[in-house]
Protein backbone atom coordinates (compact mmCIF):
# COMPACT_ATOMS: atom_id res chain seq x y z
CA UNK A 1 0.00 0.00 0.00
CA UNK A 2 1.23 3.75 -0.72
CA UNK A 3 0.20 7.01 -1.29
CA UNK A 4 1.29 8.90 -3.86
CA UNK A 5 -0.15 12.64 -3.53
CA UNK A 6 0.47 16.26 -4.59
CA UNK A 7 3.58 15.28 -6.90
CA UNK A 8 5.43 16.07 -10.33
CA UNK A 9 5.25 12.39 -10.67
CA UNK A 10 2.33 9.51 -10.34
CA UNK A 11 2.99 6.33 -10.62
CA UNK A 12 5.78 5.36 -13.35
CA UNK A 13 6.12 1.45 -14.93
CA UNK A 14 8.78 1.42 -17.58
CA UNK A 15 10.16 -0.98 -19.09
CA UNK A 16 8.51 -3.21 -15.92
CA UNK A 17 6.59 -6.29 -16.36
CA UNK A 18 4.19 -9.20 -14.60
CA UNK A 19 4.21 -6.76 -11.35
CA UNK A 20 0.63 -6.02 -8.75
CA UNK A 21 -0.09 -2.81 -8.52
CA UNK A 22 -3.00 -2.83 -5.57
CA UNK A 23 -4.28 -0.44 -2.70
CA UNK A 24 -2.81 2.99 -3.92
CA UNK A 25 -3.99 6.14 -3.46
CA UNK A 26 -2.23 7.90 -6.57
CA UNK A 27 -4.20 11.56 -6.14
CA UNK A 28 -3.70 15.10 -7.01
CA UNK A 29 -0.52 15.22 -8.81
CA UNK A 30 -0.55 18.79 -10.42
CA UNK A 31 2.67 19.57 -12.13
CA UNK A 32 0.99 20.35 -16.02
CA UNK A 33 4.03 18.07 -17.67
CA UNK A 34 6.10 15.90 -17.75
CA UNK A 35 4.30 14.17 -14.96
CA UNK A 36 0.44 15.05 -13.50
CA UNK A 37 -0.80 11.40 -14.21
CA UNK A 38 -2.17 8.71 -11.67
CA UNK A 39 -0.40 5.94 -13.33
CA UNK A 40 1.75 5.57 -16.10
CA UNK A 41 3.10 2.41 -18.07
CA UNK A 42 5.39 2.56 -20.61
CA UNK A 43 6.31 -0.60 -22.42
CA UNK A 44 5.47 -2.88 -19.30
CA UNK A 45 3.69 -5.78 -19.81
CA UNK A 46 1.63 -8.12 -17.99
CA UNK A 47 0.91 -5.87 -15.01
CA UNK A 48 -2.42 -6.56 -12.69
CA UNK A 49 -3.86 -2.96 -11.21
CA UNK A 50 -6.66 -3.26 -9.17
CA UNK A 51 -8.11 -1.76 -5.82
CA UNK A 52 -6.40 1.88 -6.35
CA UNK A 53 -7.86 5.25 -5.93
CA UNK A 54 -6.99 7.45 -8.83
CA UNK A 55 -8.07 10.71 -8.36
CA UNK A 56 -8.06 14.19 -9.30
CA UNK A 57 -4.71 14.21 -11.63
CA UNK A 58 -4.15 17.33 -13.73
CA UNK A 59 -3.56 15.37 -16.86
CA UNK A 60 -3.90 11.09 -17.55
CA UNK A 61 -5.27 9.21 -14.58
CA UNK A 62 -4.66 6.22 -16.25
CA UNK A 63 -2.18 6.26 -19.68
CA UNK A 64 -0.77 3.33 -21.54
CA UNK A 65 2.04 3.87 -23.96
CA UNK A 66 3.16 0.68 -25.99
CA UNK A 67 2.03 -1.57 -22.82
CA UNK A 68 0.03 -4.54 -23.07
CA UNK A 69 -1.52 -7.63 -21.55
CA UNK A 70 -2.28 -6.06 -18.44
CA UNK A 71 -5.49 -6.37 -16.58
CA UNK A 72 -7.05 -3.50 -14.74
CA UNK A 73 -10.10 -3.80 -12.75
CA UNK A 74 -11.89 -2.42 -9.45
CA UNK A 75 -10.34 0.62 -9.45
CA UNK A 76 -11.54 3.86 -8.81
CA UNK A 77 -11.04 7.11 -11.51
CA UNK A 78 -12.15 9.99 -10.51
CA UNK A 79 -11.85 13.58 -11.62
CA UNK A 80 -8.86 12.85 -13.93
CA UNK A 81 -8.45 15.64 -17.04
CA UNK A 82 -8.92 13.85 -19.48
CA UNK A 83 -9.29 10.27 -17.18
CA UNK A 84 -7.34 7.35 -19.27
CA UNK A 85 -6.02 6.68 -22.77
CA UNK A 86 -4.55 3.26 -24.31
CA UNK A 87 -2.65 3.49 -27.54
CA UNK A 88 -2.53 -0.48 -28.18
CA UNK A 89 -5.79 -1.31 -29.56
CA UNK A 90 -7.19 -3.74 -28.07
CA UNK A 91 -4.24 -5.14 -26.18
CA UNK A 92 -4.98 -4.86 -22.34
CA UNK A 93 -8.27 -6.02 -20.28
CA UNK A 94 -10.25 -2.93 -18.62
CA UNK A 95 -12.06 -5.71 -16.81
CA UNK A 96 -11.97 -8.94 -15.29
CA UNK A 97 -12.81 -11.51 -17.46
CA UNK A 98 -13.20 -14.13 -14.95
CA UNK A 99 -15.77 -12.29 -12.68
CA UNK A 100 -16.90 -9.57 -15.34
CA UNK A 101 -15.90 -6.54 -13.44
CA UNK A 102 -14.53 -3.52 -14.07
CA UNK A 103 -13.69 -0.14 -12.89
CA UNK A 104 -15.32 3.10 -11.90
CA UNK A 105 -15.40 6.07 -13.68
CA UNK A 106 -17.01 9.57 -12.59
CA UNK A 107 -17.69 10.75 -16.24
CA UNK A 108 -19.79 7.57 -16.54
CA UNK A 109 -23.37 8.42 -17.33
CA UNK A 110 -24.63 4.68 -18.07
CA UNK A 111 -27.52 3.35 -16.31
CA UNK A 112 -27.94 -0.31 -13.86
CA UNK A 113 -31.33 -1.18 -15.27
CA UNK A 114 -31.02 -4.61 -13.69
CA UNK A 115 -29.44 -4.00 -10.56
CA UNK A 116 -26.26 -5.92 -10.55
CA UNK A 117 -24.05 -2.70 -10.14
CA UNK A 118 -22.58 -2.71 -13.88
CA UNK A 119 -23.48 -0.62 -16.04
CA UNK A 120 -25.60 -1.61 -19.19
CA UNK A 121 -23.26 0.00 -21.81
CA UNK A 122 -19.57 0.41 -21.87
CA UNK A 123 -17.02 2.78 -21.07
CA UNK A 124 -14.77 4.21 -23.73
CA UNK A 125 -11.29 3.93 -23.53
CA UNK A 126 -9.71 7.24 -25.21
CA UNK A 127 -7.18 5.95 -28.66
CA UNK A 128 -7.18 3.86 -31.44
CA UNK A 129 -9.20 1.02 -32.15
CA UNK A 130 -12.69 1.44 -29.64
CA UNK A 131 -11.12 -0.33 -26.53
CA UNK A 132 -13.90 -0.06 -23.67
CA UNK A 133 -14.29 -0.84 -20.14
CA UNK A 134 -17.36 -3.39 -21.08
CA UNK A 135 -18.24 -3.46 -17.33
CA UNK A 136 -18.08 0.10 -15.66
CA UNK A 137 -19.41 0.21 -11.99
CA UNK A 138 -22.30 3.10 -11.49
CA UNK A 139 -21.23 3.22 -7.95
CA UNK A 140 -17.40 4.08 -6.56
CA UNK A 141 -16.54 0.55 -4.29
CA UNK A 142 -19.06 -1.00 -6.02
CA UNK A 143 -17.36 -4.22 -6.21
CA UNK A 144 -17.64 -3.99 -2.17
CA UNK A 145 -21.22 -4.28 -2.05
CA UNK A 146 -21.66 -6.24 -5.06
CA UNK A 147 -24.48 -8.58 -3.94
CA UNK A 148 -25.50 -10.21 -7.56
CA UNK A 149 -23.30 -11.92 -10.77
CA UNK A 150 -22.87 -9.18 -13.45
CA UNK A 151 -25.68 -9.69 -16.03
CA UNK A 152 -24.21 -9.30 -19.08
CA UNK A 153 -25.08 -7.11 -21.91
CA UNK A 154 -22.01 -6.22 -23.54
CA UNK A 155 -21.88 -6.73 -26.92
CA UNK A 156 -18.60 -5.43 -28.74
CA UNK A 157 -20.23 -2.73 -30.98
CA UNK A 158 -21.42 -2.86 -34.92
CA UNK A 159 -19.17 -1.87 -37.55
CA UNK A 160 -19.81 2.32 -37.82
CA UNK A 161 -21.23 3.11 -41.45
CA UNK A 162 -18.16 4.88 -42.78
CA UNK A 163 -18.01 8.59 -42.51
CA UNK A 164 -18.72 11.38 -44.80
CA UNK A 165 -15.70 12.70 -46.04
CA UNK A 166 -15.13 16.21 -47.40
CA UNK A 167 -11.37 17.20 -48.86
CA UNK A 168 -10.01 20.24 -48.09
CA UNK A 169 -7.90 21.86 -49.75
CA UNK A 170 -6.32 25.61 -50.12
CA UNK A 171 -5.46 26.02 -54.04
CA UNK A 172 -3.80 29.13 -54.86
CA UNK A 173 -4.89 30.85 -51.50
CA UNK A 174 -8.36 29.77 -52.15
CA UNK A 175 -9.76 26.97 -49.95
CA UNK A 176 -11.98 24.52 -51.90
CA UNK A 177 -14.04 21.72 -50.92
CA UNK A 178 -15.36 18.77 -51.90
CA UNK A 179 -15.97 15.09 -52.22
CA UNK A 180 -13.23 12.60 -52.92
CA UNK A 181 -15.83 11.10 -55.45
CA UNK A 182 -17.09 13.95 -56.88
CA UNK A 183 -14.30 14.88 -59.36
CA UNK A 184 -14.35 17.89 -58.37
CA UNK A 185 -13.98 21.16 -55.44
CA UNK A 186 -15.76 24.20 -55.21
CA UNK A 187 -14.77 27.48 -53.09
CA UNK A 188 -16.14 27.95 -50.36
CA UNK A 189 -14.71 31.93 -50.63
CA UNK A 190 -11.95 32.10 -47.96
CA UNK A 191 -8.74 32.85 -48.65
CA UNK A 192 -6.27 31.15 -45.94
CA UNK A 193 -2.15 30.59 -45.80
CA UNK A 194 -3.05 27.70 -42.68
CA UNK A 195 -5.79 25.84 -42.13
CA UNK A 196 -6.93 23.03 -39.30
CA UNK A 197 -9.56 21.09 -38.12
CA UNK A 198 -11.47 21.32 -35.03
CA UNK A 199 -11.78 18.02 -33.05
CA UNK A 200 -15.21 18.04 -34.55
CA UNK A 201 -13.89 16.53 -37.56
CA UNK A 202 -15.89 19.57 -39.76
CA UNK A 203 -15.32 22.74 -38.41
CA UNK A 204 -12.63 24.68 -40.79
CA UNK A 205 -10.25 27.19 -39.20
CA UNK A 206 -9.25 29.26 -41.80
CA UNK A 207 -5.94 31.74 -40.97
CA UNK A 208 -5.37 34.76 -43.88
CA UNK A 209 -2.57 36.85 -42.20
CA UNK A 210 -4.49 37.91 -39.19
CA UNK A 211 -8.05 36.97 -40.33
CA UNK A 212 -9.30 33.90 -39.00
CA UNK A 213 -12.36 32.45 -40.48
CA UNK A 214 -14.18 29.75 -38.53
CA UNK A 215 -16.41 27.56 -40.69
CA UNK A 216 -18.72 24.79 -39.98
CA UNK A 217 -18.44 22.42 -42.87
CA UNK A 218 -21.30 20.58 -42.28
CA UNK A 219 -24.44 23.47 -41.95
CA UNK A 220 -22.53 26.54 -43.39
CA UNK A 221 -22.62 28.66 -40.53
CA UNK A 222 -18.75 31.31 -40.41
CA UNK A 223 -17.51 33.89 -38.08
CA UNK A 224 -14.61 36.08 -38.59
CA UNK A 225 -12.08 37.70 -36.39
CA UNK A 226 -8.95 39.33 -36.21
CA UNK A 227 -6.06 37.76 -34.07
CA UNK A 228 -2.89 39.20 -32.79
CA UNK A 229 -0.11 36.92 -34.20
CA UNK A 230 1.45 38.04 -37.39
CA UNK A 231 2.71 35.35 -39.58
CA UNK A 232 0.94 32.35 -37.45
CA UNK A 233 -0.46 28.58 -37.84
CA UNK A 234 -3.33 27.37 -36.74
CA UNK A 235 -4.47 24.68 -34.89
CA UNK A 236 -7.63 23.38 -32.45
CA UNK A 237 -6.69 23.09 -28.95
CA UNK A 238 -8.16 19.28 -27.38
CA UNK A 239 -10.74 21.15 -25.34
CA UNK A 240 -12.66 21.07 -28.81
CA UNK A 241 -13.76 24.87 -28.51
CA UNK A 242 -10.48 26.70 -28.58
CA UNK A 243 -8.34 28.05 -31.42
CA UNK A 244 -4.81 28.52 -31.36
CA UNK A 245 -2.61 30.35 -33.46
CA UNK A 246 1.23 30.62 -32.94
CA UNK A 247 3.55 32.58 -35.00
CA UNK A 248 7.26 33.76 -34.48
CA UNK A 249 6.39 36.52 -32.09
CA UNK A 250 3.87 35.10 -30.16
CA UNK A 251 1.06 32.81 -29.57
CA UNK A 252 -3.21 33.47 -29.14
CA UNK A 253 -5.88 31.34 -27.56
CA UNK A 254 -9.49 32.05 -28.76
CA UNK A 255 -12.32 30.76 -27.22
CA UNK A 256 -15.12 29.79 -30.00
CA UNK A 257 -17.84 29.81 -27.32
CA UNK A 258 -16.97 32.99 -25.20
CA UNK A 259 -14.92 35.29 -27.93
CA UNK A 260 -12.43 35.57 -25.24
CA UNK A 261 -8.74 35.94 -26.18
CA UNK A 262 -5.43 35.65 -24.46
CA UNK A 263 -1.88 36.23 -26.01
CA UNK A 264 1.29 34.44 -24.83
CA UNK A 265 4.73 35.05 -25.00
CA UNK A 266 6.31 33.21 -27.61
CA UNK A 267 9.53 33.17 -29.74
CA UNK A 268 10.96 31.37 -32.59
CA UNK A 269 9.95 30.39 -35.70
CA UNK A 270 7.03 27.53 -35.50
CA UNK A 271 6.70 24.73 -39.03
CA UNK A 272 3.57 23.00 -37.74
CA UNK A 273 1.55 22.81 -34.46
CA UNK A 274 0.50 19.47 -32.62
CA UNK A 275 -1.45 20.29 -29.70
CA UNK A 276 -1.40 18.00 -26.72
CA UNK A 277 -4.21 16.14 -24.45
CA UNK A 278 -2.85 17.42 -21.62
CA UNK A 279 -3.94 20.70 -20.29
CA UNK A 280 -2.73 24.08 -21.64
CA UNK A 281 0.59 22.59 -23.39
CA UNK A 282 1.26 22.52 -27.97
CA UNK A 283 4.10 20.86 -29.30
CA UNK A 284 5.60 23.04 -31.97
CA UNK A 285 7.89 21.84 -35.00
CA UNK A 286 10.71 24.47 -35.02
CA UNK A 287 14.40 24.64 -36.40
CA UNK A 288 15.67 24.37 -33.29
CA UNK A 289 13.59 21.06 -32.26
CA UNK A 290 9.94 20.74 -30.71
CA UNK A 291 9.04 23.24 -28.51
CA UNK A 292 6.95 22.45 -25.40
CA UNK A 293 4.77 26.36 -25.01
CA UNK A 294 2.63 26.31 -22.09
CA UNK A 295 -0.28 28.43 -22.42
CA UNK A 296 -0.40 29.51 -18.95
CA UNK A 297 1.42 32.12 -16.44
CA UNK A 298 1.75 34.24 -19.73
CA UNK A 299 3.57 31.86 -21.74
CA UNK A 300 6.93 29.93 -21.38
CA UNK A 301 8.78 27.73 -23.34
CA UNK A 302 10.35 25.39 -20.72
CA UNK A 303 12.06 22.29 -23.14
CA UNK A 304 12.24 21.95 -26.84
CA UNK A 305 13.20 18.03 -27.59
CA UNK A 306 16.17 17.87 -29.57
CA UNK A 307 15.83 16.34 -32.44
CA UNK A 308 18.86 15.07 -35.34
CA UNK A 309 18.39 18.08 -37.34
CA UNK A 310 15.64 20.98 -38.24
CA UNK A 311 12.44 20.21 -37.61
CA UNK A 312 10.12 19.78 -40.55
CA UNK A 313 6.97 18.40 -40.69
CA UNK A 314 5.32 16.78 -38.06
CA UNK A 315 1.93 14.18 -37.19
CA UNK A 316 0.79 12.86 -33.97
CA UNK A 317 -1.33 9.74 -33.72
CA UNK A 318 -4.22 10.27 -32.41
CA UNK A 319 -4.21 8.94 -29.15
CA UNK A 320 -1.41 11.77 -28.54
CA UNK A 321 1.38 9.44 -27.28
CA UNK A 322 3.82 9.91 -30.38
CA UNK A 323 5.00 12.49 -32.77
CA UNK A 324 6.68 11.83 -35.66
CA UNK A 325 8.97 14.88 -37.03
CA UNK A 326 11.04 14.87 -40.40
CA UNK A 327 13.94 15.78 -40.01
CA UNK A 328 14.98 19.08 -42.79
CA UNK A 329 17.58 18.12 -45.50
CA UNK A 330 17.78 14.01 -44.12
CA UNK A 331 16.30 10.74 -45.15
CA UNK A 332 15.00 10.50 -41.71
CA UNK A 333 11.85 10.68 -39.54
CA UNK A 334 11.77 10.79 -35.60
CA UNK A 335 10.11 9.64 -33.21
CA UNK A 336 9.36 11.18 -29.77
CA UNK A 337 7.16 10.03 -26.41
CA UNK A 338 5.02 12.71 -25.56
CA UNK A 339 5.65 11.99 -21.98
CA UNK A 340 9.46 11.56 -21.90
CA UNK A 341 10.17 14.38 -23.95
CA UNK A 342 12.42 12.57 -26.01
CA UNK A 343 12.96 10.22 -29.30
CA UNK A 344 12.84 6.65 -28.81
CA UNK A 345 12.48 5.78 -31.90
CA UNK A 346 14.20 6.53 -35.61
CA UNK A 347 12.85 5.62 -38.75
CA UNK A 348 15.12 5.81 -41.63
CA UNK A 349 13.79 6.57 -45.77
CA UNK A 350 14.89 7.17 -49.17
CA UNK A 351 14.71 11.15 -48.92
CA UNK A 352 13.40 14.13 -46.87
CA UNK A 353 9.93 13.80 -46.06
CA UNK A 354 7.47 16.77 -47.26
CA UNK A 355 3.90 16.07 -45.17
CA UNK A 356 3.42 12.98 -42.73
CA UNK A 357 0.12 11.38 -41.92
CA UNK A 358 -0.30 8.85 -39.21
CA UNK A 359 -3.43 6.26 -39.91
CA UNK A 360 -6.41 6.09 -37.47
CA UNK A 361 -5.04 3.08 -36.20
CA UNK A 362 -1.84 4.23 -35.24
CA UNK A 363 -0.32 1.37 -37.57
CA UNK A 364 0.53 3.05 -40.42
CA UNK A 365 2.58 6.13 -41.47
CA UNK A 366 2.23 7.88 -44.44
CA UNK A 367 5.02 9.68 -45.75
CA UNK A 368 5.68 11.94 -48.17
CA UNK A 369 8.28 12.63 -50.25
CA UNK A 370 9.92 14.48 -53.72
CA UNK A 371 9.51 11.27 -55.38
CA UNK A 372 5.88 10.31 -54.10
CA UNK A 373 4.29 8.95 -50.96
CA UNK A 374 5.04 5.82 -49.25
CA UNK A 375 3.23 3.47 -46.50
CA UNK A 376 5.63 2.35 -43.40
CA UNK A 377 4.01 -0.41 -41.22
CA UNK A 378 5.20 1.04 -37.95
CA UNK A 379 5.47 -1.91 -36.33
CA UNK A 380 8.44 -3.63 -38.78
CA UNK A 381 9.63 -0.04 -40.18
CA UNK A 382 9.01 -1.97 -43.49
CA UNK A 383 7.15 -0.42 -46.39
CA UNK A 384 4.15 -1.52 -47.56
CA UNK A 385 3.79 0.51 -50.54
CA UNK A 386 4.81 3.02 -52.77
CA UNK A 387 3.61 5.74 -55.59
CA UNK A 388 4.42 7.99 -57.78
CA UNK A 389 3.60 11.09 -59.74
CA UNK A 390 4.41 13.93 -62.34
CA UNK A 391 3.86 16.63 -59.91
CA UNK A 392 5.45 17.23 -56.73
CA UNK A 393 3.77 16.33 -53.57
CA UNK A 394 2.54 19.53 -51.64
CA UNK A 395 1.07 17.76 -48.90
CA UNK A 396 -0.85 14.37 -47.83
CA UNK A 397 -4.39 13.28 -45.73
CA UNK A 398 -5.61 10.25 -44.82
CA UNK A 399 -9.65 9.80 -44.60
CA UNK A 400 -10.76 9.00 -41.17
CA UNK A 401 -12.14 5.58 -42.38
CA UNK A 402 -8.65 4.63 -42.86
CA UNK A 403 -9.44 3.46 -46.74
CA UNK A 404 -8.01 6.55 -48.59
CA UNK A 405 -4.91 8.28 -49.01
CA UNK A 406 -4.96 12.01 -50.63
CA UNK A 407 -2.12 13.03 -52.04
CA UNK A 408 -2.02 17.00 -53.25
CA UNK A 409 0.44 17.57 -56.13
CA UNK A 410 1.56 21.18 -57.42
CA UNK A 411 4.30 21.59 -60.47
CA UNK A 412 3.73 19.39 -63.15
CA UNK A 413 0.01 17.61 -62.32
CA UNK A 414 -1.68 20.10 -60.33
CA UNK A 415 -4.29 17.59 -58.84
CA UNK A 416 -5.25 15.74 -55.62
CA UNK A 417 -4.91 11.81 -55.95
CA UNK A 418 -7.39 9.67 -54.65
CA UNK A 419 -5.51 6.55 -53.34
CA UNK A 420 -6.09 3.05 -52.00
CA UNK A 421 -4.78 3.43 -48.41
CA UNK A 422 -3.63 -0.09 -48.03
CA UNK A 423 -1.82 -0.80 -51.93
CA UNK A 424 -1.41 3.00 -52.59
CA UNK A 425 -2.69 2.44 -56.15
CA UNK A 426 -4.81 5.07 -57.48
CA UNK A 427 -8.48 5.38 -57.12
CA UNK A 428 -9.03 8.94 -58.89
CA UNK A 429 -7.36 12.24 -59.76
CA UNK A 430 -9.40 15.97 -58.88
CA UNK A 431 -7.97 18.31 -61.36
CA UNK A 432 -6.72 21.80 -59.67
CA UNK A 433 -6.60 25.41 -61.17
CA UNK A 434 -3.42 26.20 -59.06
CA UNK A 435 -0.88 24.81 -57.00
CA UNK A 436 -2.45 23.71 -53.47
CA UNK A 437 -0.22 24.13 -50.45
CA UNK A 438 -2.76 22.04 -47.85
CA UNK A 439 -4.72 19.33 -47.85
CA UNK A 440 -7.15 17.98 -44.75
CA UNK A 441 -9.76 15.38 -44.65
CA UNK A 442 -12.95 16.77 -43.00
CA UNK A 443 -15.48 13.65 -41.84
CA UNK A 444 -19.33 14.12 -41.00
């Protein structure tokens, strides 16, 4: 038994394997990062948690990073921003199989409709893959007065209908959008040198020097502002109604919901933005490394991970655990732990890569480069598959169904190529008036 309270630090399994982890009370660590999680495990393996109190962490309660075949039951989460996340699909138990128990949650809003103190539908597991907690407890302890065998009703969920996708792309300054089947993108009339997606999946931010356009994809609706930042990128903080914008000079928050702005100190001279899970903290992609800029106390810039060279472009996966950087003027991509601040992990290719995309599952990486794109199973480093093209590749998407690859290409064939995800072998080509210079996949 320990307690583990009011630290930088939770909990920390690395590289540690077939161990008990029982009858903590792993509470209120606070420091934003590295650190502020309950529990952390890190390649360890095999590992039974049960009967612990996580509570109140500033960032993970519970985060997995390349662990798995571990077991994690009766415990109780409470209060954790955001409260767990598991990058291996699939690959740990958030129950007890033997006794069909799990753990509880306080953001858990299912019902006990037949009173044996589970819940009736699961509890998602944030990351890849829709891992779940298939039997959540309604009540905290509730495996102490546990009276009745769970009743099951967990059935792993239907196939989702694949979703609507709409490409985005800015051609010439413009920003056009349209199907991937359509043939074809129209202008939506906004004119934009970055653009991102919200967490929504379909709401455009739009940056034109210091005009930001917001635009829902979906029903039309805009709103324009000015910002402060000269110069910036844009991105969508997690929090899913926040906009941030970061340019050599500074840094701006804005609040979609309120209209409320704040400014941050900021300098150096930012590529691409990957905003984190954890509270008030973006990685940036800079020529000096990634930048860690907290967006609190006015702004600081505490650590930039060093990298082997410039900093180029950049993708996280989505369950925010890895980012993988190319590096300027190498053959080489690298990979860093969002937690450890470091790379653990190189991954070597023909030439400099121009745009990264990491698939939905987190198995795949999509790189692009002068001669084409390429798909690099990231679990051999092997590739998968290649192609080519006339015109140079401006930048790369994959569709949140994980069955297309977009390629945009400026120069010689000013088009965006529809591509099998999997072979790489092309599905259809979207002619384009001008060169584009980004490319996203919106999803309804």
């Amino acid at each position: 038994d320990s307690s583990v309270q009011a630290n930088i630090y939770g909990l920390h399994l690395q590289d540690s394997s077939n161990n008990v982890v029982q009858h903590n009370d792993l509470n209120r660590q606070t420091y934003n990062s590295p650190g502020g999680y309950g529990i952390y495990l890190y390649r360890s393996d095999g590992n039974k948690i049960f009967e612990n109190d996580i509570d109140t962490n500033v960032n993970w309660g519970i985060w997995f990073s390349e662990a798995k075949g571990n077991t994690i039951f009766h415990n109780n989460v409470k209060d954790n921003h955001p409260q767990v996340s598991d990058n291996n699909p699939d690959a740990n138990q958030w129950f007890d199989p033997a006794t069909k128990e799990g753990n509880w949650w306080s953001d858990y809003s299912g019902k006990d409709g037949d009173g044996d103190s589970i819940g009736d539908t699961p509890y998602p597991i944030l990351g890849p893959g829709g891992v779940v907690d298939a039997y959540p407890f309604v009540a905290r302890d509730g495996w102490k007065t546990k009276r009745r065998s769970t009743i099951d009703h967990y059935q792993p969920p239907a196939a989702r209908p694949p979703r609507e996708v709409r490409l985005v792309v800015v051609s010439g300054g413009d920003v056009q959008v349209g199907a991937p089947r359509s043939g074809a993108l129209s202008s939506v009339a906004v004119s934009a040198r970055s653009v991102a997606l919200g967490t929504d999946g379909h709401t455009l931010l739009a940056l034109d020097g210091r005009e930001l356009t917001v635009m829902d994809l979906l029903g039309g609706a805009r709103d324009t502002r000015t910002v402060q930042i000269d110069d910036g990128i844009v991105a969508a903080n997690r929090d899913g109604h926040s906009v941030l914008v970061v340019g050599p000079r500074g840094a701006e928050q804005y609040d979609m919901t309120t209209g409320q702005a704040e400014f941050f100190v900021y300098n150096s001279r930012p590529s691409e933005l990957a905003p984190s899970y954890k509270h008030n903290h973006i990685f940036v992609s800079t020529p000096r490394g990634i930048d860690l800029l907290y967006l609190n106390l006015g702004g600081r810039t505490p650590y930039t991970i060093p990298l082997d060279g410039p900093a180029g472009a950049m993708s996280m996966n989505g369950s925010g655990t890895r980012i993988y950087t190319a590096i300027v003027g190498q053959p080489l991509v690298d990979v860093a732990d969002t937690e450890q601040y470091r790379v653990v992990d190189q991954i070597r290719i023909a030439s400099e890569a121009r745009a990264l995309a990491v698939s939905p599952k987190e198995d795949v990486l999509y790189v692009a480069t002068n001669e084409g794109v390429m798909a690099i199973d990231l679990g051999t480093k092997r590739v998968r598959a290649t192609a080519s093209f006339l015109g140079s590749v401006a930048d790369i998407a994959i569709s949140p169904n994980a069955d297309q690859l977009y390629v945009a290409l400026a120069g010689q064939q000013r088009a965006i190529a529809v591509l099998d995800a999997a072979t790489l072998r092309s599905i259809d080509v979207i002619p384009l008036q001008a060169d584009p210079t980004h490319l996203l996949a919106a999803s309804y």
